[in-house]
C-alpha atoms as a PDB file:
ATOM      1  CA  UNK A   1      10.229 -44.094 -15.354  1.00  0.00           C
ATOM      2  CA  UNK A   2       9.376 -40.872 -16.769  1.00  0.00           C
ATOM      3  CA  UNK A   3       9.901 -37.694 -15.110  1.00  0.00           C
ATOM      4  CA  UNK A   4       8.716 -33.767 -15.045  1.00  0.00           C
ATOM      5  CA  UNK A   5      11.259 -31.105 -15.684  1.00  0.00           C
ATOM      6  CA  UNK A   6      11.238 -28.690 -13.416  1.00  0.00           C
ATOM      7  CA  UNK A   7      14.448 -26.973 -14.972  1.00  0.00           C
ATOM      8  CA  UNK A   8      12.233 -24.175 -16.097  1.00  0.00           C
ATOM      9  CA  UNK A   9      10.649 -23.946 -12.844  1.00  0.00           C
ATOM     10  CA  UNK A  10      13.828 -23.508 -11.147  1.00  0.00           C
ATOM     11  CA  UNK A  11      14.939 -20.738 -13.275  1.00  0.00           C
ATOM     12  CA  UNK A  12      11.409 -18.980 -12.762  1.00  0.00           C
ATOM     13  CA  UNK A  13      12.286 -19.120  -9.040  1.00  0.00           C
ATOM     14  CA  UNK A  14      15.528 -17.349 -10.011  1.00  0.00           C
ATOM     15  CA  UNK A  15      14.270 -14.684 -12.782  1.00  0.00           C
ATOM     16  CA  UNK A  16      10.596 -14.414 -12.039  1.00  0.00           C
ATOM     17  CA  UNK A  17      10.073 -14.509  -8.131  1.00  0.00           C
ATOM     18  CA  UNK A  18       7.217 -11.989  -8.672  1.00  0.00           C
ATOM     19  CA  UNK A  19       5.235 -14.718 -10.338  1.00  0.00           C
ATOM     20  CA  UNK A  20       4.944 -16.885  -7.449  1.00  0.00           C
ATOM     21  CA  UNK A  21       3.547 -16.189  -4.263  1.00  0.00           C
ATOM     22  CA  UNK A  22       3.351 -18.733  -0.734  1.00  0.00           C
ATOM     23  CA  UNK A  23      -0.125 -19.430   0.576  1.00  0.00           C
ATOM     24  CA  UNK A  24      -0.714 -21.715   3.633  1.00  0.00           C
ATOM     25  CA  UNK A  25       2.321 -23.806   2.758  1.00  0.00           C
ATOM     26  CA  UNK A  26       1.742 -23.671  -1.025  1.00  0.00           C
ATOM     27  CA  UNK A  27       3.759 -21.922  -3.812  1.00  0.00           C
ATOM     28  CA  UNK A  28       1.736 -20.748  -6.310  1.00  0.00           C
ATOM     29  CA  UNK A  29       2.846 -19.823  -9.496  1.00  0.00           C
ATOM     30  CA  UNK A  30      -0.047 -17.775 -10.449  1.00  0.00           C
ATOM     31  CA  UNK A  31       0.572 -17.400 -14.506  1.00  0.00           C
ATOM     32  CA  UNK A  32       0.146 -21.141 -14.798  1.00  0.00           C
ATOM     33  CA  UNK A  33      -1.741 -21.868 -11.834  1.00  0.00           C
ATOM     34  CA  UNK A  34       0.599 -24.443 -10.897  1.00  0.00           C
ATOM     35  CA  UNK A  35       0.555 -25.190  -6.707  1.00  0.00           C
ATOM     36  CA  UNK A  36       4.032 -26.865  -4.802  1.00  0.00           C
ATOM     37  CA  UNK A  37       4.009 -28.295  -1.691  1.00  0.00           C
ATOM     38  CA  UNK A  38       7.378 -29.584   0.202  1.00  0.00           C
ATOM     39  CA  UNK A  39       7.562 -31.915   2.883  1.00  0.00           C
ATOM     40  CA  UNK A  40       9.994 -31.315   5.249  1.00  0.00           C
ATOM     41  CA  UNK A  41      12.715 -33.934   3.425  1.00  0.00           C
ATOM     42  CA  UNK A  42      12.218 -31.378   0.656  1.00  0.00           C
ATOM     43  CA  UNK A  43       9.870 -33.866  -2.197  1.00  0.00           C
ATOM     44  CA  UNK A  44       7.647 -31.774  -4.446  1.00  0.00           C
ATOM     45  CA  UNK A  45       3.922 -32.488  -4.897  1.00  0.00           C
ATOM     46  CA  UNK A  46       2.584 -31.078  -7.993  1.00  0.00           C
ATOM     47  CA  UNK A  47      -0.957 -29.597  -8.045  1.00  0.00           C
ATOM     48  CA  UNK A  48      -2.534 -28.591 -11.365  1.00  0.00           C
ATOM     49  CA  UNK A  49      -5.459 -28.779 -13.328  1.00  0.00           C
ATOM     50  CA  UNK A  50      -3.481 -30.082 -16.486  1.00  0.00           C
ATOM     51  CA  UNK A  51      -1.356 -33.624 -16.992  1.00  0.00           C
ATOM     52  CA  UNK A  52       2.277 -31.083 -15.657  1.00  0.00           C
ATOM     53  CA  UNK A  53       1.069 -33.009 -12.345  1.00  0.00           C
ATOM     54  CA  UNK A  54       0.532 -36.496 -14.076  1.00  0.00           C
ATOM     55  CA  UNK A  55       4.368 -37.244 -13.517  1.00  0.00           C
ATOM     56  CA  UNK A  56       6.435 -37.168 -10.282  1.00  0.00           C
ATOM     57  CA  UNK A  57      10.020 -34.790  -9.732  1.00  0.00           C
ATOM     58  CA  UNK A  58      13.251 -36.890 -10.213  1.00  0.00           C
ATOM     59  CA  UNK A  59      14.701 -37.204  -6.747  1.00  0.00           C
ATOM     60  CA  UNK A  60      17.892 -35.124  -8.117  1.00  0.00           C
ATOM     61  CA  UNK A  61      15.718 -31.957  -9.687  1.00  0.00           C
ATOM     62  CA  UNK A  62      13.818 -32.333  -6.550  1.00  0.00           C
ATOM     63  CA  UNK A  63      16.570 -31.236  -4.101  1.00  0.00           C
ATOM     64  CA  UNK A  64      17.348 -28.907  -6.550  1.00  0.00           C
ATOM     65  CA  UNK A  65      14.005 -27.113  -6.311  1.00  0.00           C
ATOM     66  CA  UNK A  66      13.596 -27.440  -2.867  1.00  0.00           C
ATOM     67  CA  UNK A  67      17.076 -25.536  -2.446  1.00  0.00           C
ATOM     68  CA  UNK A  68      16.301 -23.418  -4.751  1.00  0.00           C
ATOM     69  CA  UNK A  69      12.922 -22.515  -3.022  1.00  0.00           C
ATOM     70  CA  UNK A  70      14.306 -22.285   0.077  1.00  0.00           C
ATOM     71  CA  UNK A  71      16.423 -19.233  -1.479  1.00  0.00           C
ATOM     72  CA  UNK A  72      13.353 -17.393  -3.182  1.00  0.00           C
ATOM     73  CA  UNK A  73      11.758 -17.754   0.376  1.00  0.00           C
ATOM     74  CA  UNK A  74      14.593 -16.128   1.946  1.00  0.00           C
ATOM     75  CA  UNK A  75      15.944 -13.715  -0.404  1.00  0.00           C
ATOM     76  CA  UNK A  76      11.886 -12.748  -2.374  1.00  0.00           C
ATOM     77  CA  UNK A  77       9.485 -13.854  -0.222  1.00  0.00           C
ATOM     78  CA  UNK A  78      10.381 -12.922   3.425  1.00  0.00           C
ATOM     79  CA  UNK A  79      10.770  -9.249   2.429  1.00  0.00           C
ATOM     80  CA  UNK A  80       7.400  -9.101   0.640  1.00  0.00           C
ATOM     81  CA  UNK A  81       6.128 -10.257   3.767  1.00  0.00           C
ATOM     82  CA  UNK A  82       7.806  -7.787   6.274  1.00  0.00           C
ATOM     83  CA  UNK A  83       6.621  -5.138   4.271  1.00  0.00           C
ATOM     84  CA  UNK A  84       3.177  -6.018   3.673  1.00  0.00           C
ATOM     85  CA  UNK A  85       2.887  -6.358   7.283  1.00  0.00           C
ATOM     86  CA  UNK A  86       4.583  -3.072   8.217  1.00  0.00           C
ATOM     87  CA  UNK A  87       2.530  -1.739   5.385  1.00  0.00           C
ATOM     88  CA  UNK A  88      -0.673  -2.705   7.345  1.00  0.00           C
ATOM     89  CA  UNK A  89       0.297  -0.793  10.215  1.00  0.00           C
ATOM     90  CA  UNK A  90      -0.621   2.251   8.796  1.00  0.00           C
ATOM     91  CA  UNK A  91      -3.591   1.509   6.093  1.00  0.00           C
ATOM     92  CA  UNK A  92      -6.199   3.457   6.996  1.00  0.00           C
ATOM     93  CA  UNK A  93      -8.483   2.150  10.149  1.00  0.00           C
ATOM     94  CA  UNK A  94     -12.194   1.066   9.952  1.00  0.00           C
ATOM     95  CA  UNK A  95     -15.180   3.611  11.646  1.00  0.00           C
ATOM     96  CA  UNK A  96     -15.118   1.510  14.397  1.00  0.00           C
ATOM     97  CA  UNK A  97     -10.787   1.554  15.110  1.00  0.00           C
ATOM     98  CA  UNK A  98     -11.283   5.462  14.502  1.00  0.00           C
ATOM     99  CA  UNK A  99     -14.033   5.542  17.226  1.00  0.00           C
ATOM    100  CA  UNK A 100     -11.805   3.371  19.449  1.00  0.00           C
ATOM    101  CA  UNK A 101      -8.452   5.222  19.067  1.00  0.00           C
ATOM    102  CA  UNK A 102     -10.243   8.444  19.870  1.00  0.00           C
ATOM    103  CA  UNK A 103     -11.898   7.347  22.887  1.00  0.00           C
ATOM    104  CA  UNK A 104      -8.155   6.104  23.682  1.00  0.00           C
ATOM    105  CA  UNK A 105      -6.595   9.342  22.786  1.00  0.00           C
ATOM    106  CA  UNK A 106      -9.504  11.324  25.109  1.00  0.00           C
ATOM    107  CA  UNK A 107      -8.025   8.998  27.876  1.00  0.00           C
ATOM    108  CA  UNK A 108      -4.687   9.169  27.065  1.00  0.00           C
ATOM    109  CA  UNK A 109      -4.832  12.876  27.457  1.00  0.00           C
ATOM    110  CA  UNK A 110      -7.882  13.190  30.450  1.00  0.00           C
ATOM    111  CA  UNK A 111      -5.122  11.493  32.769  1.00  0.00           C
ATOM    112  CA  UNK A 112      -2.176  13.081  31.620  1.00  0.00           C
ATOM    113  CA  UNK A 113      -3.758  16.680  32.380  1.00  0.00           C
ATOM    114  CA  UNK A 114      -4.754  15.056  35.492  1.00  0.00           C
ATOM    115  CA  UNK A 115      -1.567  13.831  36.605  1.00  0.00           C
ATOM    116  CA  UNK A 116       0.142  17.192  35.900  1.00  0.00           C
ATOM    117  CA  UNK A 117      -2.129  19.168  37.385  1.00  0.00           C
ATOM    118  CA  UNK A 118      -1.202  17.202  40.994  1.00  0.00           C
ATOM    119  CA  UNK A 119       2.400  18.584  41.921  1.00  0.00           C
ATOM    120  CA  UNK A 120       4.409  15.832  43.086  1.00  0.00           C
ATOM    121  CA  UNK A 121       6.320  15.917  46.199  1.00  0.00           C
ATOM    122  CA  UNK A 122      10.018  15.532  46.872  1.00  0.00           C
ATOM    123  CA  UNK A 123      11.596  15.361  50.223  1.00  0.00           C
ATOM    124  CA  UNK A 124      14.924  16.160  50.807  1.00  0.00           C
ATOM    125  CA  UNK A 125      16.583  13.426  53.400  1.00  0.00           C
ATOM    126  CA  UNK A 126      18.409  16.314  54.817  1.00  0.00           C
ATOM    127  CA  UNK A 127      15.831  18.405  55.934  1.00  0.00           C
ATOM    128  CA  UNK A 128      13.322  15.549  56.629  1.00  0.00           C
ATOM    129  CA  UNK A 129      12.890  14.953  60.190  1.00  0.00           C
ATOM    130  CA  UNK A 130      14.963  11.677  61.244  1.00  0.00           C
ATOM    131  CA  UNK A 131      12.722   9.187  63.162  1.00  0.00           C
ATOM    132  CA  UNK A 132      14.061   6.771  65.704  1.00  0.00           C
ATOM    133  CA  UNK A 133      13.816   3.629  63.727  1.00  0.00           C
ATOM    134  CA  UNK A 134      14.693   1.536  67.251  1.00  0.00           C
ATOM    135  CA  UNK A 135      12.198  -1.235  68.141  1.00  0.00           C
ATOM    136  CA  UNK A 136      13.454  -0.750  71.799  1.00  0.00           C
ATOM    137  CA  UNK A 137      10.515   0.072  73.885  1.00  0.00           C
ATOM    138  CA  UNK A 138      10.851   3.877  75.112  1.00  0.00           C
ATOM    139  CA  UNK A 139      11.698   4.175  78.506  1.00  0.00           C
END
């Protein structure tokens, strides 16, 4: 039976992790177009829109990929993610976040001045009057 190469694929992973990208469990390799999909043993299914996905991954190249995936997920992939997301922490909010954080920030403030304008009270225990903490009924 014949099989795909995916030698050069596997060295793309390596040299090239830019070109792919992961999408709701696919890898995309967006120069070719080319989607990957693992199962959880770690076969390959081929999605393209040429014959590439006409022939199945030898069993051998397969765990190869996988592994190799699993690496570029890891070592690529996971940091692109982390730092998109912290990126998006601090894009610039829509009109109606702006409107919302500044009501938040007028509230934020409105009971801060109120709660330092109230002087809070402290009791010493020493000077505090002692009260007769007996149950007994007073005679």
């Amino acid at each position: 039976m014949a099989y795909l190469d995916v030698s050069p694929m596997i060295t793309a992973l390596r040299t090239q992790a830019s070109d792919f990208e992961l999408s709701r469990g696919w890898l995309k390799h967006a120069p070719s177009r080319h989607r990957f999909k693992f199962d959880r043993y770690g076969n390959v299914s081929i999605d393209a829109h040429c014959d590439c996905a006409s022939l199945s991954v030898a069993p051998e190249q397969s765990r190869e990929l996988w592994q190799e995936f699993q690496v570029w997920r890891e070592v690529y992939w996971r940091p692109v993610e982390i730092n998109r997301e912290f990126a998006s922490h601090f894009k610039e909010p829509n009109a109606l976040q702006r409107i919302l954080r500044r009501i938040n920030l007028a509230w934020r403030r409105a009971t801060r001045d109120r709660s330092e304008a109230i002087e809070p009270v402290t009791t010493n225990s020493e000077t505090a009057p002692k009260r007769n903490r007996s149950y007994a009924p007073a005679e």
